[in-house]
Protein backbone atom coordinates (compact mmCIF):
# COMPACT_ATOMS: atom_id res chain seq x y z
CA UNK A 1 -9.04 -10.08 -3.01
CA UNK A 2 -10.41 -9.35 0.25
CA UNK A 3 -11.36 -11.75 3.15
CA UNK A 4 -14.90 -11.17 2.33
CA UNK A 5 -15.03 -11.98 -1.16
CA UNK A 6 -15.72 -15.04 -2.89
CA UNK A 7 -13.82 -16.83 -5.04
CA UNK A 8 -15.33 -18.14 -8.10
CA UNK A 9 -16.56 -21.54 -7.86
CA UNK A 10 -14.77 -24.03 -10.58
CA UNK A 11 -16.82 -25.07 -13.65
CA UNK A 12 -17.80 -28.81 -14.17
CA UNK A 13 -16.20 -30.14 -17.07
CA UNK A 14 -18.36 -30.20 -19.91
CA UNK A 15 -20.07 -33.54 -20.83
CA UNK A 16 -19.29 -35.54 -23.89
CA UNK A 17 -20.85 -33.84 -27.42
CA UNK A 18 -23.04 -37.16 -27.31
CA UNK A 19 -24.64 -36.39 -23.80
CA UNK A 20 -25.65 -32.42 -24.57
CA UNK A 21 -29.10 -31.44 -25.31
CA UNK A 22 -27.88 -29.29 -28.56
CA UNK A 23 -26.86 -32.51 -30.39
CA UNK A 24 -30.39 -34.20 -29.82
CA UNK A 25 -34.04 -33.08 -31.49
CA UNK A 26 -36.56 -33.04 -29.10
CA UNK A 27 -38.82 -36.79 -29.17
CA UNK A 28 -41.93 -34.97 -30.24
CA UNK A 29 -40.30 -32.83 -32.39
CA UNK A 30 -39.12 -35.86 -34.55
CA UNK A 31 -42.36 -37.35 -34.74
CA UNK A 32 -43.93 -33.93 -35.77
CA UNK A 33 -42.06 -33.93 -38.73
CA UNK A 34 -42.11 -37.37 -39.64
CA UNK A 35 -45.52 -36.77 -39.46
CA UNK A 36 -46.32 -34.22 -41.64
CA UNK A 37 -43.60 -34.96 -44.43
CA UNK A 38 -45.85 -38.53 -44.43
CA UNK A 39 -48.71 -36.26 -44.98
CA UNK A 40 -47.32 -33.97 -47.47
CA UNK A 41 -46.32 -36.67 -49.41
CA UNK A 42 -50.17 -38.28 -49.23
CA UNK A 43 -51.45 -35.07 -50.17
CA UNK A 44 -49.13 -34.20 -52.81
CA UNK A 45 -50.00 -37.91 -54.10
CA UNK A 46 -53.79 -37.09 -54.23
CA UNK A 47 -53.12 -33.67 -56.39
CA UNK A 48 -50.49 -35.80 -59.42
CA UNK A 49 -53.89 -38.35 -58.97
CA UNK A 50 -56.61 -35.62 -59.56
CA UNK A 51 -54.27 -34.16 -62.20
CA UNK A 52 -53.43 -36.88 -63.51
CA UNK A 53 -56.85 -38.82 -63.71
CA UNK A 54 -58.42 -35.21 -65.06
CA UNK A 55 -56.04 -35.26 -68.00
CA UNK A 56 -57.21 -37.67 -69.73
């Protein structure tokens, strides 16, 4: 290495697993799907209700 280089500067160390943004779904994300799985479900209720009124 030459005077004029520079050295590489030293990494942080990595944060806990609990602190890093992979292990965590983003807020809205979560209530997005919340959301429409509550949905879904309604609207999968309404169709066994049509069928199941139009069957007899």
């Amino acid at each position: 290495m030459s005077e004029h280089e520079i050295a590489p500067a030293p990494r942080a160390p990595r944060k806990n697993i609990e602190e890093t943004a992979e292990t965590k779904f983003p807020r809205g994300l979560v209530v997005r799907l919340f959301a429409y799985l509550v949905a879904g479900h309604v609207f999968a209720g309404f169709l066994y209700l049509l069928f199941a009124v139009g069957g007899k």
